[in-house]
C-alpha atoms as a PDB file:
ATOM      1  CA  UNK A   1      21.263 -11.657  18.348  1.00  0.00           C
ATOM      2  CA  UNK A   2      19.125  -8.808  16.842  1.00  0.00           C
ATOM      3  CA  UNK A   3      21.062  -5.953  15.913  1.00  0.00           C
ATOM      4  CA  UNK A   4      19.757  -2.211  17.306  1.00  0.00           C
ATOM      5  CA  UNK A   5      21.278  -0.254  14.781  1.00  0.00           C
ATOM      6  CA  UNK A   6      21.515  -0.113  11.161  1.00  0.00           C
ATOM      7  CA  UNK A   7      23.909  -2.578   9.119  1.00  0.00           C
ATOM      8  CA  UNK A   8      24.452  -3.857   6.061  1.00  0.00           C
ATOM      9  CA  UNK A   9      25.081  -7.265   5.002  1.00  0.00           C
ATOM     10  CA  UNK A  10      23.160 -10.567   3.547  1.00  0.00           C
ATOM     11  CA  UNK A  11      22.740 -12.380   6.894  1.00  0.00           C
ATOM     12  CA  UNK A  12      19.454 -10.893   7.999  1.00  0.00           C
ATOM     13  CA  UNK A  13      16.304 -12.541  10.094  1.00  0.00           C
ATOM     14  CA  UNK A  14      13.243 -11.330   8.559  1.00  0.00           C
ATOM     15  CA  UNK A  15       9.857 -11.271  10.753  1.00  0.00           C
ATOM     16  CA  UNK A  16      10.543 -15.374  11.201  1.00  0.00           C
ATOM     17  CA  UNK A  17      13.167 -17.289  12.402  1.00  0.00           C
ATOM     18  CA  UNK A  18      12.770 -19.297   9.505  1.00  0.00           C
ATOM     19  CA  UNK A  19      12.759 -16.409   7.250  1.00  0.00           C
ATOM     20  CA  UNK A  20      16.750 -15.877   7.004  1.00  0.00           C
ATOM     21  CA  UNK A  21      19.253 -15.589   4.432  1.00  0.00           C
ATOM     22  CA  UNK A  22      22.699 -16.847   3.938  1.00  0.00           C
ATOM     23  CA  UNK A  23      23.690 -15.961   0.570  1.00  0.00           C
ATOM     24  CA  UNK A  24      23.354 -13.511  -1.490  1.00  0.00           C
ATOM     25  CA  UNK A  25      20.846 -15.454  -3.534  1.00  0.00           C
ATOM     26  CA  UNK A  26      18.180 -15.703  -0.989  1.00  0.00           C
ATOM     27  CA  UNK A  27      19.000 -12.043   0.227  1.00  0.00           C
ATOM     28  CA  UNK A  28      18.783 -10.706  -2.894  1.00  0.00           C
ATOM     29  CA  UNK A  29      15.305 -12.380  -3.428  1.00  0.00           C
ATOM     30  CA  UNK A  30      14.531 -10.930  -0.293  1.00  0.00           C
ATOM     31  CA  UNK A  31      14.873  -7.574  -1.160  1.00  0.00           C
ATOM     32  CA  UNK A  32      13.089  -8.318  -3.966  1.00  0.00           C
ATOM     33  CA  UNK A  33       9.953  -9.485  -2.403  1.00  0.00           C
ATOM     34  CA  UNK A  34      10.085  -6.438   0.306  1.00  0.00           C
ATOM     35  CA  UNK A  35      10.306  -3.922  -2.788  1.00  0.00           C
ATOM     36  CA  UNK A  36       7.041  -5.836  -4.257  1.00  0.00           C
ATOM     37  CA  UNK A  37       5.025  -6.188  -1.269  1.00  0.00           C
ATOM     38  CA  UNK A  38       5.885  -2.380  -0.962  1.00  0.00           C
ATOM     39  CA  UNK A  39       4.626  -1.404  -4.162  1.00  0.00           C
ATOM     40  CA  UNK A  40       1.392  -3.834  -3.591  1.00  0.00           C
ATOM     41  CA  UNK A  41       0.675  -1.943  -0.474  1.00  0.00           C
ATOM     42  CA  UNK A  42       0.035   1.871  -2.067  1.00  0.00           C
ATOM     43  CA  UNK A  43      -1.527  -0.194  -4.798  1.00  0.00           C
ATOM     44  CA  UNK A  44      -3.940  -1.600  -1.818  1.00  0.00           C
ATOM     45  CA  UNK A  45      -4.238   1.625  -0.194  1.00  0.00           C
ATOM     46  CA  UNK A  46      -5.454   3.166  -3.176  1.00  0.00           C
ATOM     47  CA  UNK A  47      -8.359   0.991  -4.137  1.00  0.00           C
ATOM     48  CA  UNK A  48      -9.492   0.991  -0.772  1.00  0.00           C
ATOM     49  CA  UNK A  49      -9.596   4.995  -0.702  1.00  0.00           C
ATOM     50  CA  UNK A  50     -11.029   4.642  -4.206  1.00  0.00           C
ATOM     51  CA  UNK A  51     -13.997   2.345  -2.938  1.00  0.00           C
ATOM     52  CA  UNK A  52     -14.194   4.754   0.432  1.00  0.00           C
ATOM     53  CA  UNK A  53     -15.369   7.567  -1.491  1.00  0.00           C
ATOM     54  CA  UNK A  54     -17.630   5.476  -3.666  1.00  0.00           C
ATOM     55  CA  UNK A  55     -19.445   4.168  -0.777  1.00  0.00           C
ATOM     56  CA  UNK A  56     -19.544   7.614   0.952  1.00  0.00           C
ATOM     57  CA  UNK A  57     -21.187   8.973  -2.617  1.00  0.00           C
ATOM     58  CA  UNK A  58     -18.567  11.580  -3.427  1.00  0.00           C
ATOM     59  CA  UNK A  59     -17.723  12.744  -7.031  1.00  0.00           C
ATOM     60  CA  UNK A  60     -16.795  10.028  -9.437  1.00  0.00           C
ATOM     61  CA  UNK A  61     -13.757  10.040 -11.087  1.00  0.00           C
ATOM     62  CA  UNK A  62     -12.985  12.108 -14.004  1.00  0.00           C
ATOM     63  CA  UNK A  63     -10.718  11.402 -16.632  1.00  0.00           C
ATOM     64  CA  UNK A  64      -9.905  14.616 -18.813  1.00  0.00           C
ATOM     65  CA  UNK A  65      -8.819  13.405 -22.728  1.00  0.00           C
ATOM     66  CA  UNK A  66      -8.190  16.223 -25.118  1.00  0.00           C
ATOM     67  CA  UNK A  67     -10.470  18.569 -23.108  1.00  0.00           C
ATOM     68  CA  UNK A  68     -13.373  15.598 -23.670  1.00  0.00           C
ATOM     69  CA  UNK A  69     -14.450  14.727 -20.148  1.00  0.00           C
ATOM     70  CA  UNK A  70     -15.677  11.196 -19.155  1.00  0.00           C
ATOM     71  CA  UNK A  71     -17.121  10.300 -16.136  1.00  0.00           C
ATOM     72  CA  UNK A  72     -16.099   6.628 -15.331  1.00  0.00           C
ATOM     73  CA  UNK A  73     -18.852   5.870 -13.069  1.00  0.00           C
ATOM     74  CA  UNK A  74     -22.623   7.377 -14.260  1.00  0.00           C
ATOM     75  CA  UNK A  75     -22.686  10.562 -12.037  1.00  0.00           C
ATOM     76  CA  UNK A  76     -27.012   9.927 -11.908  1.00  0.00           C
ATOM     77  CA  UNK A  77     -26.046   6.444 -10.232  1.00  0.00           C
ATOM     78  CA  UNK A  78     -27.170   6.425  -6.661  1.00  0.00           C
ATOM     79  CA  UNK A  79     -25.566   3.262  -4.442  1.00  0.00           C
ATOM     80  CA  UNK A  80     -28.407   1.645  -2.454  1.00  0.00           C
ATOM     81  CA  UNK A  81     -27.915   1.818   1.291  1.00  0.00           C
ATOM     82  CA  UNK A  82     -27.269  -1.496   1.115  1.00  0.00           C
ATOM     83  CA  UNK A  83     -24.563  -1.768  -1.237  1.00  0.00           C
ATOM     84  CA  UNK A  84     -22.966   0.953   0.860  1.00  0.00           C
ATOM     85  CA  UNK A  85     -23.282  -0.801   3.541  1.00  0.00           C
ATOM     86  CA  UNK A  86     -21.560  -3.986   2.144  1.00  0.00           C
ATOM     87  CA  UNK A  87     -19.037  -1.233   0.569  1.00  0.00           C
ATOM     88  CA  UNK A  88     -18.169   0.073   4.158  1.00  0.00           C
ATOM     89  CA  UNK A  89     -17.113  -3.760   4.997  1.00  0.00           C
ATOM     90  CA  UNK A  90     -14.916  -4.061   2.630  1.00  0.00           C
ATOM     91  CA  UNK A  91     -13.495  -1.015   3.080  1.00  0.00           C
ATOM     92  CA  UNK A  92     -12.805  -2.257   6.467  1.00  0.00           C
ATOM     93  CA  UNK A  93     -11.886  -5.287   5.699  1.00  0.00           C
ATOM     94  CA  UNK A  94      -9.352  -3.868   2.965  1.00  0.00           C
ATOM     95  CA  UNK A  95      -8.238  -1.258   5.707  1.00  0.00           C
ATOM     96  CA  UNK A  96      -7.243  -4.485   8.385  1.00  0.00           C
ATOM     97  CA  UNK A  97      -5.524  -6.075   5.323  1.00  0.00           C
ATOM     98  CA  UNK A  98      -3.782  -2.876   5.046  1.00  0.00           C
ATOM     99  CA  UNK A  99      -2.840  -2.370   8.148  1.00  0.00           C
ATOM    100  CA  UNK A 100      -1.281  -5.949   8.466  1.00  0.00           C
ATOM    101  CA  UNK A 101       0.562  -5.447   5.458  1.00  0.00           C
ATOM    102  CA  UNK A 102       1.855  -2.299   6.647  1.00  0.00           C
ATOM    103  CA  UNK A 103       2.998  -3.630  10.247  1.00  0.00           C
ATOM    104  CA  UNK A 104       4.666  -6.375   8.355  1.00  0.00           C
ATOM    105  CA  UNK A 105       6.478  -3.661   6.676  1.00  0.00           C
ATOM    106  CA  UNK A 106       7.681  -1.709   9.596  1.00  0.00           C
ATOM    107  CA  UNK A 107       8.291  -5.284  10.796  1.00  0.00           C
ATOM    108  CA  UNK A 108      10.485  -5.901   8.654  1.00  0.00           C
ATOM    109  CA  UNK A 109      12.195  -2.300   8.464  1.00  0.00           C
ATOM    110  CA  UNK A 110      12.592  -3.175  12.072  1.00  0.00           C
ATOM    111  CA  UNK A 111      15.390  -5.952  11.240  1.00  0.00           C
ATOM    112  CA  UNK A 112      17.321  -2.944  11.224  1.00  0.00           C
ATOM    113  CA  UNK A 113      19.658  -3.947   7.419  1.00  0.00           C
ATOM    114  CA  UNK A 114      20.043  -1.151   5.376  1.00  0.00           C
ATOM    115  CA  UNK A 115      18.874  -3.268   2.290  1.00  0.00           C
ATOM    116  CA  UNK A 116      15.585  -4.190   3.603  1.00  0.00           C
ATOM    117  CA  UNK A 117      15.235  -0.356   4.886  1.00  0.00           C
ATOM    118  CA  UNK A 118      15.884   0.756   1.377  1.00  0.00           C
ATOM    119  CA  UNK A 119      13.941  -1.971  -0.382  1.00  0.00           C
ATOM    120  CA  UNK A 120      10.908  -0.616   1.506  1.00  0.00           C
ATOM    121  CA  UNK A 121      12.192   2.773   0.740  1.00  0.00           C
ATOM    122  CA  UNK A 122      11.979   2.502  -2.762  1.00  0.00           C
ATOM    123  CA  UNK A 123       8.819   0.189  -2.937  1.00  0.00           C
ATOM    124  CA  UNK A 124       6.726   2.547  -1.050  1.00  0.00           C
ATOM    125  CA  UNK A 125       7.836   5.430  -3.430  1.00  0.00           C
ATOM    126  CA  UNK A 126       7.723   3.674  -6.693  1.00  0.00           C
ATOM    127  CA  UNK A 127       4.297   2.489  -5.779  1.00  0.00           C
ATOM    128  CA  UNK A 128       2.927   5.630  -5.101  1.00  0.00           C
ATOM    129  CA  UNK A 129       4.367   7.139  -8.027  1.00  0.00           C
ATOM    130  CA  UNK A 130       2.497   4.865 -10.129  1.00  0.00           C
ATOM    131  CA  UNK A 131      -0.996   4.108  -7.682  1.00  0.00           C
ATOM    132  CA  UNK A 132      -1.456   7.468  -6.075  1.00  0.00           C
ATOM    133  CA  UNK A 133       0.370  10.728  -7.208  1.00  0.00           C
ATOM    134  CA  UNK A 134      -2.836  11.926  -8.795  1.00  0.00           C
ATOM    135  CA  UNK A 135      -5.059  11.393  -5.962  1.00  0.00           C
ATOM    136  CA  UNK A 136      -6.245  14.828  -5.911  1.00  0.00           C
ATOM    137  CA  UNK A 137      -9.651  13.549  -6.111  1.00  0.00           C
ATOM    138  CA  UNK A 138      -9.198  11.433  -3.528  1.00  0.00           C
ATOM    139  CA  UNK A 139      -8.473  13.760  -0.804  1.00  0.00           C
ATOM    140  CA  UNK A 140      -9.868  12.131   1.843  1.00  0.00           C
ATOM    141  CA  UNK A 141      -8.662  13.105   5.296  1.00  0.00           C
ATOM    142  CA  UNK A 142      -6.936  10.112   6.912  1.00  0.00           C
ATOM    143  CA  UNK A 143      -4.751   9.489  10.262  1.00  0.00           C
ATOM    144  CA  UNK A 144      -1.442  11.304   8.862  1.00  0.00           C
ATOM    145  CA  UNK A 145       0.420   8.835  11.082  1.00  0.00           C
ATOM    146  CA  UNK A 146      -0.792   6.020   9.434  1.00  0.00           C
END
């Protein structure tokens, strides 16, 4: 039976009936892989915003060393339309990956065990402490639900 409110314990059904654990072993793995697939998320989400505003021509990135500025991309370079074009693609294409990723997330948030909620949690954070907490330059304005 699937539970409809939060518990805690190592006997929890994730998005597959064959995706269950028994022991602590397997749970613990299980948290394990949520936490990763957390982190590899905001590290997906931020390449994809990355390559959004390179298609769309925006700014390039700076990076500021000892008050010596260095463009990382040539700022004269001008994409062709049809590498933007492919660009936009992939950018969709990396957004339905994304997305998928994401649902599978909430998915498995949705088992309802307090591990797997903080094991998201935590993977979500940690990877957006590392991927995207100086995405100032990336401010593009996205669906704040999603």
């Amino acid at each position: 039976m699937m539970h409809m409110t939060f518990y805690w314990g190592k006997n929890v059904t994730i998005l597959f009936d064959s995706w269950n654990t028994d022991s602590w072993a397997s749970y613990s793995l299980t948290l394990l892989l949520c936490f990763l697939v957390s982190v590899v998320y905001q590290s997906m989400e931020d390449r994809r915003l990355r390559l959004k505003l390179f298609a769309a021509g925006k700014k390039p990135l700076v990076v500021s060393s000892q008050n010596m500025h260095t463009a990382l991309l040539n700022p004269g370079f001008v994409a062709s339309s049809r590498w933007r074009k492919s660009a936009k693609f992939l950018v969709a294409v990396m957004f339905g990956i994304n997305s998928a990723v994401g649902y599978m997330l909430m998915l498995a948030v949705m088992s309802f065990n307090g591990g797997v909620f903080i094991a998201v949690v935590l993977g979500l954070s940690v990877g957006y402490l590392v991927f995207r907490s100086d995405d100032e330059e990336l401010s593009v304005v996205e669906n704040p639900c999603a």
